[in-house]
C-alpha atoms as a PDB file:
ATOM      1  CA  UNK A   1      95.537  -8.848   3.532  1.00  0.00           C
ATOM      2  CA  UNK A   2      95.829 -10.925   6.783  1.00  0.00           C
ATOM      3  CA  UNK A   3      93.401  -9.653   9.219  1.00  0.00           C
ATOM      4  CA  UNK A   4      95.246 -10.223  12.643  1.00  0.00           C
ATOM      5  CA  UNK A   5      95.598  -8.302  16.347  1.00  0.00           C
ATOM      6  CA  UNK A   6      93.663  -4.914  17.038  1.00  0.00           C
ATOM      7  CA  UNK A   7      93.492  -3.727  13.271  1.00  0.00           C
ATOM      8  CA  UNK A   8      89.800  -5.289  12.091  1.00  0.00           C
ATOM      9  CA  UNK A   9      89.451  -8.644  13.722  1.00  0.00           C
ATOM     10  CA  UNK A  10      89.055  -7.121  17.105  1.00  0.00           C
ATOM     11  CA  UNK A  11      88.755  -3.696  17.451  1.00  0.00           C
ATOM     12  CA  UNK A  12      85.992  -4.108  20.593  1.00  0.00           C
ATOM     13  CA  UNK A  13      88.337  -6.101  22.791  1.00  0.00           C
ATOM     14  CA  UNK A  14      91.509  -3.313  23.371  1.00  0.00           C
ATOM     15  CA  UNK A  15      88.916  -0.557  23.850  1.00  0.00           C
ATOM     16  CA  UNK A  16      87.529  -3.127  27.315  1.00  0.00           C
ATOM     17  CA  UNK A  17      89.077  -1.180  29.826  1.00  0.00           C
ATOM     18  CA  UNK A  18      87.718   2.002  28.874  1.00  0.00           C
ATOM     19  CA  UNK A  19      84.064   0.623  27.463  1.00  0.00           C
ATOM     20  CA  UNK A  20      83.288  -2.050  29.625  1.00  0.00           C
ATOM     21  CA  UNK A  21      83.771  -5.331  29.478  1.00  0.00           C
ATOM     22  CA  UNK A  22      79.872  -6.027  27.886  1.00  0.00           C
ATOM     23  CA  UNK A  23      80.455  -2.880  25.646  1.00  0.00           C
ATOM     24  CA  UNK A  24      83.998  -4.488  24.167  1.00  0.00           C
ATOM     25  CA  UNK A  25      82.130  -7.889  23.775  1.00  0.00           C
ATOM     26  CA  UNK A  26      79.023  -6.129  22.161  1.00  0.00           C
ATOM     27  CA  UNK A  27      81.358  -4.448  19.164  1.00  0.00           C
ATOM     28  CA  UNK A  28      83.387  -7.856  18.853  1.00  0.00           C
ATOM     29  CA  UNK A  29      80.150  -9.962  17.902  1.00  0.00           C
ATOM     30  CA  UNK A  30      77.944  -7.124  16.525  1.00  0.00           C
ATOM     31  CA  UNK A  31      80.151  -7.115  13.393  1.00  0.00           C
ATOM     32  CA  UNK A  32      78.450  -9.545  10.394  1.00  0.00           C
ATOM     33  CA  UNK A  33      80.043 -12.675   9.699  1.00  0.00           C
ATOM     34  CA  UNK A  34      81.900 -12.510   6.815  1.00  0.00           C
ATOM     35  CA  UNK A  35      84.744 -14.377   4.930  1.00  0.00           C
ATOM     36  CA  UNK A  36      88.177 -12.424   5.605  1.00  0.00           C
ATOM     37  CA  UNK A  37      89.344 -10.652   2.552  1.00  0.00           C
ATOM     38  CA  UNK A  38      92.811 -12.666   1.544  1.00  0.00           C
ATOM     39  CA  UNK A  39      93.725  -9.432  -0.539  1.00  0.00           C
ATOM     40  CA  UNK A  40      95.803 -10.149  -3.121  1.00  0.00           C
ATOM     41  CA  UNK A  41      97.612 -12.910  -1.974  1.00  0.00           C
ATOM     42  CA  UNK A  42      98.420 -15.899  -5.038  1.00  0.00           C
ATOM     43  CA  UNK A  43      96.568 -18.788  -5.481  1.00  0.00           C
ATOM     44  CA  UNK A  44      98.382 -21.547  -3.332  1.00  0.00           C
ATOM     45  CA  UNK A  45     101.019 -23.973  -4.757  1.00  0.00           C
ATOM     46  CA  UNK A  46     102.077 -26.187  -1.915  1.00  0.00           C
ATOM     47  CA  UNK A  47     101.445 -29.378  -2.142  1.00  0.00           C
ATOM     48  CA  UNK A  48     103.151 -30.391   0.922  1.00  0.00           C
ATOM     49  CA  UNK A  49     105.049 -28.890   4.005  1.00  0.00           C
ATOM     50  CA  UNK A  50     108.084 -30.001   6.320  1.00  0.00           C
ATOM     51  CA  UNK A  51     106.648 -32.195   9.380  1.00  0.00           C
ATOM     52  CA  UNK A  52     109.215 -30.428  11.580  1.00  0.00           C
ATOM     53  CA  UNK A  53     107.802 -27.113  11.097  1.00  0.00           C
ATOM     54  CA  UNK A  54     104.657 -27.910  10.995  1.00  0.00           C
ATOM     55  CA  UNK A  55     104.415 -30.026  14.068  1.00  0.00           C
ATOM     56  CA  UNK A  56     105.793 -26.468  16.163  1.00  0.00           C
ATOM     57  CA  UNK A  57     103.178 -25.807  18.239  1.00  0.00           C
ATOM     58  CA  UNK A  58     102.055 -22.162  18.966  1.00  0.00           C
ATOM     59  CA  UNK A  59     101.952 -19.429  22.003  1.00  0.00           C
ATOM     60  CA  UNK A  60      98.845 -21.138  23.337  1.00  0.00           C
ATOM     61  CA  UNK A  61      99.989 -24.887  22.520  1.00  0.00           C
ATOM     62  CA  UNK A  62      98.122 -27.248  20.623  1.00  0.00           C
ATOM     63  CA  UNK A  63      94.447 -28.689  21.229  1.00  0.00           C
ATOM     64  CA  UNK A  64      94.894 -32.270  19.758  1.00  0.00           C
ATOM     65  CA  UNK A  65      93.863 -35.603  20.039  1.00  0.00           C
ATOM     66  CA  UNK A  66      95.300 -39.567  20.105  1.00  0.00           C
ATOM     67  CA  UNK A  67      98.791 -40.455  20.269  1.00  0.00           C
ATOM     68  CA  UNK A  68     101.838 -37.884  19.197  1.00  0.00           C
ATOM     69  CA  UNK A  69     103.766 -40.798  18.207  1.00  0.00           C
ATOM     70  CA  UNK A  70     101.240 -42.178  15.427  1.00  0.00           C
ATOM     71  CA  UNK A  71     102.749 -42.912  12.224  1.00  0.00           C
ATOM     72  CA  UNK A  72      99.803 -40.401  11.296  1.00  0.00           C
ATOM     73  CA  UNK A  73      99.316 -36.793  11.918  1.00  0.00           C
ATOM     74  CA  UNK A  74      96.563 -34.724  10.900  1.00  0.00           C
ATOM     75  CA  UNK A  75      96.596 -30.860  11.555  1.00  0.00           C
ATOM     76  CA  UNK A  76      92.892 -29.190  10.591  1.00  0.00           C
ATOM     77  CA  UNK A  77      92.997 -25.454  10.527  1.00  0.00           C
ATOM     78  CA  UNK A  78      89.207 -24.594  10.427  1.00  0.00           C
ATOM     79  CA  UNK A  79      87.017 -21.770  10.992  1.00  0.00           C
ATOM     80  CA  UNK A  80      84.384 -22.004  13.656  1.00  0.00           C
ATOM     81  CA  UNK A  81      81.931 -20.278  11.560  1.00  0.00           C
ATOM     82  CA  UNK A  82      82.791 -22.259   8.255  1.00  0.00           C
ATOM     83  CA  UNK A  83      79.606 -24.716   7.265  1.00  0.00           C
ATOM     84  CA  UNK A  84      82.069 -27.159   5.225  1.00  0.00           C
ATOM     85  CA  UNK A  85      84.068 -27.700   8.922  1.00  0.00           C
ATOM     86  CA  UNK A  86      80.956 -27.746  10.733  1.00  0.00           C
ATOM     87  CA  UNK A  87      79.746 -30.360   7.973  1.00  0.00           C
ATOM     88  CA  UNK A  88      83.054 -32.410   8.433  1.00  0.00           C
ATOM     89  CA  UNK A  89      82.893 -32.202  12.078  1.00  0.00           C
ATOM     90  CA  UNK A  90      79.169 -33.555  12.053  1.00  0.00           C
ATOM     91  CA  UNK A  91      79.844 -36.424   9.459  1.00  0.00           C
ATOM     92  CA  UNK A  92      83.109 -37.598   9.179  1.00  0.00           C
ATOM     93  CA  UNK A  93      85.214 -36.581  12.187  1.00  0.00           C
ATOM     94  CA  UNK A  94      83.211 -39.131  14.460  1.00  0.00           C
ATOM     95  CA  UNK A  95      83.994 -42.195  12.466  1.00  0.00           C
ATOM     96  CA  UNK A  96      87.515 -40.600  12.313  1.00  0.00           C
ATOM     97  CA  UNK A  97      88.136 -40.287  16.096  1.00  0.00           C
ATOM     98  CA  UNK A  98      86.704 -43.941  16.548  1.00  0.00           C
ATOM     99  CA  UNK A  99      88.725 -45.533  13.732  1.00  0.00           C
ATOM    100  CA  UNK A 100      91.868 -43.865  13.886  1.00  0.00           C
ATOM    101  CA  UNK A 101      92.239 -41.271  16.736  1.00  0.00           C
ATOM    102  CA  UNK A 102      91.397 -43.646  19.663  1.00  0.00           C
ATOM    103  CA  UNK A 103      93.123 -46.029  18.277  1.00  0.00           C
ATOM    104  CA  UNK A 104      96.487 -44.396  18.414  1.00  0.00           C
ATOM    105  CA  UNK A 105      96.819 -44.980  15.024  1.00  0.00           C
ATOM    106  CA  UNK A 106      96.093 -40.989  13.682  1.00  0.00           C
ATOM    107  CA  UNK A 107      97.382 -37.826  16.079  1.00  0.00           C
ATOM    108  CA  UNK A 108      94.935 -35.048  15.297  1.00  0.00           C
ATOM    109  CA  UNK A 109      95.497 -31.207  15.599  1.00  0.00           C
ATOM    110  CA  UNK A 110      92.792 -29.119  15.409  1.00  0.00           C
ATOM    111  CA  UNK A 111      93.628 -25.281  14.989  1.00  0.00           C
ATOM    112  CA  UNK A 112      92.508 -21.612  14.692  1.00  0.00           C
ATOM    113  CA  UNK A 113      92.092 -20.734  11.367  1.00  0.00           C
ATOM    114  CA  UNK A 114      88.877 -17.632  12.225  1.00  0.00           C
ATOM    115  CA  UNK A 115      87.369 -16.296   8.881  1.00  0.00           C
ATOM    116  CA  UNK A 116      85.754 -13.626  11.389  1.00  0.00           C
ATOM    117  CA  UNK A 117      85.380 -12.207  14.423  1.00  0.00           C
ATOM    118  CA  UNK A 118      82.553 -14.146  15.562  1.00  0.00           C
ATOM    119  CA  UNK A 119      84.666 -17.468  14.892  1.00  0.00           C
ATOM    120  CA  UNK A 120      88.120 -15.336  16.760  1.00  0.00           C
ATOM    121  CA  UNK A 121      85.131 -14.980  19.839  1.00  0.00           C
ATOM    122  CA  UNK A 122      84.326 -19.093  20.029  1.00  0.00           C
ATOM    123  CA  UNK A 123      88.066 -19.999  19.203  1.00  0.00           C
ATOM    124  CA  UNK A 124      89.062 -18.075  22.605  1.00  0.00           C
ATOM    125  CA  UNK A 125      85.950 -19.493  24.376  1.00  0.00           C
ATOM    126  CA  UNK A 126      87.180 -23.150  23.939  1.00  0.00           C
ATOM    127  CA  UNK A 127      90.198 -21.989  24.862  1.00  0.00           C
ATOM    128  CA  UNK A 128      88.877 -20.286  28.248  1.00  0.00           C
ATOM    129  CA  UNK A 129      86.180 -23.564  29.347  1.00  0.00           C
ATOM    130  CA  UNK A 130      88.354 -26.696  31.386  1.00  0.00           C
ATOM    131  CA  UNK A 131      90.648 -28.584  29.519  1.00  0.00           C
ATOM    132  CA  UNK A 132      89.029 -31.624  29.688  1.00  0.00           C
ATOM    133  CA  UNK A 133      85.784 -30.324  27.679  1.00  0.00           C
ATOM    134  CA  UNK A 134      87.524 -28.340  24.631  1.00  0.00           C
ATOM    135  CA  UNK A 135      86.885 -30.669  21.792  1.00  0.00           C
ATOM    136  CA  UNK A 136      83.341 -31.745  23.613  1.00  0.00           C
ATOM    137  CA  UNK A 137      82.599 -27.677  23.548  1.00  0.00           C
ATOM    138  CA  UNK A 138      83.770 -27.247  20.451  1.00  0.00           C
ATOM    139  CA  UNK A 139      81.636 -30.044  18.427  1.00  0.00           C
ATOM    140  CA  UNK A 140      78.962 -28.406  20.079  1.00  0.00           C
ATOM    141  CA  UNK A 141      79.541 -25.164  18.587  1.00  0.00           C
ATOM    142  CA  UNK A 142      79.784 -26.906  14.979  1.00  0.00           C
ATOM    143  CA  UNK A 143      76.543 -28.873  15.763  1.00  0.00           C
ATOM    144  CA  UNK A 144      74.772 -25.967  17.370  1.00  0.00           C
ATOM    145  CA  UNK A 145      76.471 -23.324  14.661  1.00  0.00           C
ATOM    146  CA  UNK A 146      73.082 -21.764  13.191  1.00  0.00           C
ATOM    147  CA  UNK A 147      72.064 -21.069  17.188  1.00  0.00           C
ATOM    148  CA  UNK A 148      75.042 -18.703  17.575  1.00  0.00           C
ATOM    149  CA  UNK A 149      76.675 -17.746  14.093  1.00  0.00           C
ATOM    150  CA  UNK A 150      74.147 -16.809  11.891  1.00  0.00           C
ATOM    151  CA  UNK A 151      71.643 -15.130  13.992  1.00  0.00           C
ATOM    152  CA  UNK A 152      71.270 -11.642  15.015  1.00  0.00           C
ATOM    153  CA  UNK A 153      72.182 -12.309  18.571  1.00  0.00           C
ATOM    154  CA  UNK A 154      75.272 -13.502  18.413  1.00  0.00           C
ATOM    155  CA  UNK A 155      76.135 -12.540  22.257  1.00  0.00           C
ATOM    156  CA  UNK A 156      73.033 -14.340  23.507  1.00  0.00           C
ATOM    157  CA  UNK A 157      73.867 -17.363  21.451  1.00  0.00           C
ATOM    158  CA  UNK A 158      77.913 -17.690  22.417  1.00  0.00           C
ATOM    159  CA  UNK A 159      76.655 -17.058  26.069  1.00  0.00           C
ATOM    160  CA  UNK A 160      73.999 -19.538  26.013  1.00  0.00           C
ATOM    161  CA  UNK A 161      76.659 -21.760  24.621  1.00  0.00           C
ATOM    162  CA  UNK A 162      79.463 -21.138  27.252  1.00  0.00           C
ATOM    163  CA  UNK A 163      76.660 -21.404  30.027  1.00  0.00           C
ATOM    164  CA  UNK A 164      76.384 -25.120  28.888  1.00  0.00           C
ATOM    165  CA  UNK A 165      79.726 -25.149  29.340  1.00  0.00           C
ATOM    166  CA  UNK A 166      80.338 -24.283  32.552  1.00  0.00           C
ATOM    167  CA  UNK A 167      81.368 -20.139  32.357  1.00  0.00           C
ATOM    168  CA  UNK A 168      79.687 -17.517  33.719  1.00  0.00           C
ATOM    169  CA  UNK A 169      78.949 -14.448  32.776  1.00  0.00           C
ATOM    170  CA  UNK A 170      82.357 -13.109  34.273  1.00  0.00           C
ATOM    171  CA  UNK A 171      84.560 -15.353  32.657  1.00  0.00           C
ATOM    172  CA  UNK A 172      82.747 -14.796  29.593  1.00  0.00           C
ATOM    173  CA  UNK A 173      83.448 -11.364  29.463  1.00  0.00           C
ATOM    174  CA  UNK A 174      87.165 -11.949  30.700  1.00  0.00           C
ATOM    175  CA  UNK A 175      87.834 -14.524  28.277  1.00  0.00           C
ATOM    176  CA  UNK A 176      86.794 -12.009  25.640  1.00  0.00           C
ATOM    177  CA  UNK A 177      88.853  -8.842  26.995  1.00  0.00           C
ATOM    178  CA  UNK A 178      92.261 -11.534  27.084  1.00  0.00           C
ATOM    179  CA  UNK A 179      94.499  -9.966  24.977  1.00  0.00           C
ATOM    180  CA  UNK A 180      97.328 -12.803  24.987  1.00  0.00           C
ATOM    181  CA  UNK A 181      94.146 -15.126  24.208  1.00  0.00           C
ATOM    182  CA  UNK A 182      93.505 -12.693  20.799  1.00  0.00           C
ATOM    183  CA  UNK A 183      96.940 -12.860  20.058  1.00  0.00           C
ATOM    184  CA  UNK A 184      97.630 -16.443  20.394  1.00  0.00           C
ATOM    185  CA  UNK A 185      94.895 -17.601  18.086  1.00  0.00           C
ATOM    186  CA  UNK A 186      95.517 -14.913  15.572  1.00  0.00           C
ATOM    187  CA  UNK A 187      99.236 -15.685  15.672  1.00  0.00           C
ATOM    188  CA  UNK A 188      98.274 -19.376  14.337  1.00  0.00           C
ATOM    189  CA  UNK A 189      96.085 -17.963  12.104  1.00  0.00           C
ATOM    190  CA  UNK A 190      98.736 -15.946  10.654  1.00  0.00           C
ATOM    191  CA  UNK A 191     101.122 -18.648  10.596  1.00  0.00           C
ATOM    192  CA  UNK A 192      99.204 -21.148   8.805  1.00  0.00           C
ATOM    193  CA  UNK A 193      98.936 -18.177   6.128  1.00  0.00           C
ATOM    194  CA  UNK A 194     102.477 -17.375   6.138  1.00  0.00           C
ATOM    195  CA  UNK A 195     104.256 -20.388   6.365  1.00  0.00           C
ATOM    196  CA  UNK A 196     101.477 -23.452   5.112  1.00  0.00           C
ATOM    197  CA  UNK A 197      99.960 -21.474   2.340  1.00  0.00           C
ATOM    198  CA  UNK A 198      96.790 -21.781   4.387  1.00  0.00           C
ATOM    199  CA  UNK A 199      93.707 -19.815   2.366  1.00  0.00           C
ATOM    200  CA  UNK A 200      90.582 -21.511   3.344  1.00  0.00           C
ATOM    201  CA  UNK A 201      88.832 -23.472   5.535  1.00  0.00           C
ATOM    202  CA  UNK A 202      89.148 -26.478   6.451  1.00  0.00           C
ATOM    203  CA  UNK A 203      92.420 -27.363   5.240  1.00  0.00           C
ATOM    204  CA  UNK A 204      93.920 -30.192   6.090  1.00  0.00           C
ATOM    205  CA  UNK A 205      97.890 -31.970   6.406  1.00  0.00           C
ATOM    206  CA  UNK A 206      97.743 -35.689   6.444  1.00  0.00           C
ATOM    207  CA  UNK A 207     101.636 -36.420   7.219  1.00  0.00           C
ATOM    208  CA  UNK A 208     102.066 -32.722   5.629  1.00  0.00           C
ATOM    209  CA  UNK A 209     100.514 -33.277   2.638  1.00  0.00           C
ATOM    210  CA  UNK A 210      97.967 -31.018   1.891  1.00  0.00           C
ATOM    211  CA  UNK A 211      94.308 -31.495   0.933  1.00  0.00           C
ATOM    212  CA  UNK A 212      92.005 -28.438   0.941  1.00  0.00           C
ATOM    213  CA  UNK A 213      88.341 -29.201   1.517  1.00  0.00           C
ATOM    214  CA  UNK A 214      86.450 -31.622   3.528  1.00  0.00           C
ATOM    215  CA  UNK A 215      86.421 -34.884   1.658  1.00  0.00           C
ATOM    216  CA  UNK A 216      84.561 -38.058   2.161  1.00  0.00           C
ATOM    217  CA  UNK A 217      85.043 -40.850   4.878  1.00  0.00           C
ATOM    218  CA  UNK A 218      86.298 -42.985   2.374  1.00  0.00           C
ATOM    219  CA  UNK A 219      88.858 -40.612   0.693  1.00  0.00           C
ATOM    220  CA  UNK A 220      89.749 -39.914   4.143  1.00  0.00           C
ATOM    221  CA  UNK A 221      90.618 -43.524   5.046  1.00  0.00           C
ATOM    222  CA  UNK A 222      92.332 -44.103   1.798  1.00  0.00           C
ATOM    223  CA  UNK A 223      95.096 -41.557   2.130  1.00  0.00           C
ATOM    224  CA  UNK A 224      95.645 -42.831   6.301  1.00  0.00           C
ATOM    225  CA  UNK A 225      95.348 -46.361   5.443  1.00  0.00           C
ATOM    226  CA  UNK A 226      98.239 -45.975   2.760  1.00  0.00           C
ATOM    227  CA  UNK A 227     100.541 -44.129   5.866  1.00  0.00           C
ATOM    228  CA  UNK A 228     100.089 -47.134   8.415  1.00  0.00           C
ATOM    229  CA  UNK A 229     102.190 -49.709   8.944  1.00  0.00           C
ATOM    230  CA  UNK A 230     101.150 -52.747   6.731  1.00  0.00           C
END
């Protein structure tokens, strides 16, 4: 079962207008960060998807990095509150970014994949602090991920966090009430379900191939370095 919208995911956030905005926010991150039950769903098969599809982005557009027409795109659907992505973004993403990303040799996609609310809360905080500082906000979060996600004060951490950032309290509490900002990153979530056979975090599509789990540098560089031009 896909947890998406108003159902489990975010039950605090529809009820703002009547609670309060701090109320709304208080019942999103109160909730224990657990792994989303997948339900039934098979164990997944592909071993690749079409580029085209792929590549559409969604209602919020994409958050990605180097140049769109590298002979190499990589598409990450990760969970904000998953240690594995925090552990790739801390050890292998950097040399990533500086080999390949900067380069123009890789185009990277990062998207929403949340496991939990918690993670659905940071996603649409990255979303909500300037442009320019998403991917610098959000390798904070991953560095910083046992000061906000596994701690009993999971509102004082994410604020403390979006402070650094540059929001205040206000848009803190309205980035949390958006509704269209919900629905946008459960919609890719959903998607990546759906249509990529998307069932845990991170998983990754080098040129749409899929590899699930966060492997080593060097694996890493061996599957790009076999996509570039010679």
């Amino acid at each position: 079962m896909i947890v998406n919208r108003r159902h489990v995911l975010f039950t605090g956030v529809a009820a703002a207008a009547t609670l309060g905005a701090g109320a709304a926010t208080a019942r999103l991150l109160g909730r224990p960060s657990v792994p989303v039950d997948m339900g039934d769903r098979p164990a997944p098969t592909l071993v690749s998807v079409d580029m085209a599809e792929l590549m559409q982005a969604g209602p919020l557009g994409e958050k990605a990095l180097g140049d769109p027409n590298a002979p190499v795109t990589i598409v990450e659907y990760a969970s904000m509150t998953c240690s594995h992505c925090a552990s790739f973004h801390e050890d292998t993403y950097p040399a990533l970014k500086e080999k390949y990303f900067d380069t123009g040799k890789v185009y990277f996609v990062f998207r929403e994949f949340p496991l939990d609310p918690v993670a659905t809360a940071a996603f649409m905080l990255a979303r909500c602090v300037p442009e320019s500082q998403y991917f610098t906000f959000v390798e904070a979060l991953f560095k910083n991920q046992n000061l906000w996600a596994f701690t009993n004060d999971r509102i004082g951490g994410l604020t403390k966090m979006a402070k650094q950032a540059g929001l205040s309290q206000e848009k803190f509490e309205q980035c949390l009430t958006n509704q269209e900002l919900l629905d946008g990153v459960n919609w890719v979530k959903t998607r990546g379900v759906e249509s990529f056979d998307v069932n845990s975090t991170p998983t990754f599509f080098i040129n749409g191939e899929i590899v699930r789990g966060a492997l080593p540098l060097d694996q890493f560089e061996e599957k790009i370095d076999q996509l570039l031009p010679s």
